[in-house]
Protein backbone atom coordinates (compact mmCIF):
# COMPACT_ATOMS: atom_id res chain seq x y z
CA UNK A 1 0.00 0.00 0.00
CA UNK A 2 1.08 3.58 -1.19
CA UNK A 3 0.66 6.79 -2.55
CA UNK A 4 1.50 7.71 -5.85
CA UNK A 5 1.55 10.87 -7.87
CA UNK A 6 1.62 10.85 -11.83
CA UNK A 7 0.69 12.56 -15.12
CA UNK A 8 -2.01 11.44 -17.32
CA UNK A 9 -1.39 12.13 -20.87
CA UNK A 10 -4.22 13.90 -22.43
CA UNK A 11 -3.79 13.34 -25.92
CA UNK A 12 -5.47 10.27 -26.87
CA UNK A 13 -4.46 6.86 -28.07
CA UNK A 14 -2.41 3.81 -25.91
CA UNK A 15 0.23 5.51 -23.32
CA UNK A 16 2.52 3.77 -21.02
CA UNK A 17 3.05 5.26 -17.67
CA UNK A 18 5.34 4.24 -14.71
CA UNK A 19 3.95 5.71 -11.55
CA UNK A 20 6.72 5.84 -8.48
CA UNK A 21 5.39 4.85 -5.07
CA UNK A 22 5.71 5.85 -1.60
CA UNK A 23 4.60 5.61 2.10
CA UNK A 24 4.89 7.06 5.33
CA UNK A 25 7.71 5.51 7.33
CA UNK A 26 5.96 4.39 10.69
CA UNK A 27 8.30 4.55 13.96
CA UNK A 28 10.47 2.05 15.03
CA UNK A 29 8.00 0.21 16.97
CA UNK A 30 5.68 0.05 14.33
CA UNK A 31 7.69 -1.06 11.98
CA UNK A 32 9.19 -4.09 14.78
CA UNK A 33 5.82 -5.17 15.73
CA UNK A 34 4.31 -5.29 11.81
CA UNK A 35 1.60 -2.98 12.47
CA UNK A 36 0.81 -2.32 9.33
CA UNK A 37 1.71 0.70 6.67
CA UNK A 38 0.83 4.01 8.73
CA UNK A 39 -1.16 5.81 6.86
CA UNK A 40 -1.50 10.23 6.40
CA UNK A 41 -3.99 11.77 8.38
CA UNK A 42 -4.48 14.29 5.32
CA UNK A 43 -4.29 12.82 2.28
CA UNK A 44 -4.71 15.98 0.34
CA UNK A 45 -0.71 16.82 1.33
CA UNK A 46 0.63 15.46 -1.02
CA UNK A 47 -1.16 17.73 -3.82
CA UNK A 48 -0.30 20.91 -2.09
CA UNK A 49 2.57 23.11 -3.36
CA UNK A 50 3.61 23.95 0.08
CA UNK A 51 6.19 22.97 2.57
CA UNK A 52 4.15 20.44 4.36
CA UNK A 53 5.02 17.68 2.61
CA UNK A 54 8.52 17.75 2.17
CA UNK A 55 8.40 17.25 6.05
CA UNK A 56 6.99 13.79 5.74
CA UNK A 57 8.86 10.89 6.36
CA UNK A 58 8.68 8.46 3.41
CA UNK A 59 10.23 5.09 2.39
CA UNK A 60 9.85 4.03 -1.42
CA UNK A 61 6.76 1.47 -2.02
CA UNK A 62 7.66 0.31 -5.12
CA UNK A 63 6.27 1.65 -8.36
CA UNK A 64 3.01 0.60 -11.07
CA UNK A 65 2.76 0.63 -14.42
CA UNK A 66 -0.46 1.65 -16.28
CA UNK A 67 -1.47 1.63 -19.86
């Protein structure tokens, strides 16, 4: 489980897209007792232009592929 920000072409026909994946990094004890991903408390962060979320902790998730 992640977040994931990426651009959607808008002219048509088939596209390939690789969208880069991240999540919050819990703390320690979270991540020694497998609690599960955390998760934000405001979701709408990561689309803001301000300093907020370059505060977050994060730890790469992977990434998916659309077409």
């Amino acid at each position: 489980a992640g977040y994931g920000v990426c651009h959607v072409p808008s002219a048509p026909g088939c596209h390939r897209v690789t969208c880069v994946t991240w999540r919050p990094r819990g703390t320690r004890g979270q991540r020694l007792l497998g609690a599960g991903a955390p998760r934000l408390r405001v979701p709408e962060v990561t689309a803001t232009d301000g300093g907020d979320r370059f505060r977050l902790r994060t730890e790469s998730a992977g990434s998916v592929r659309l077409e």
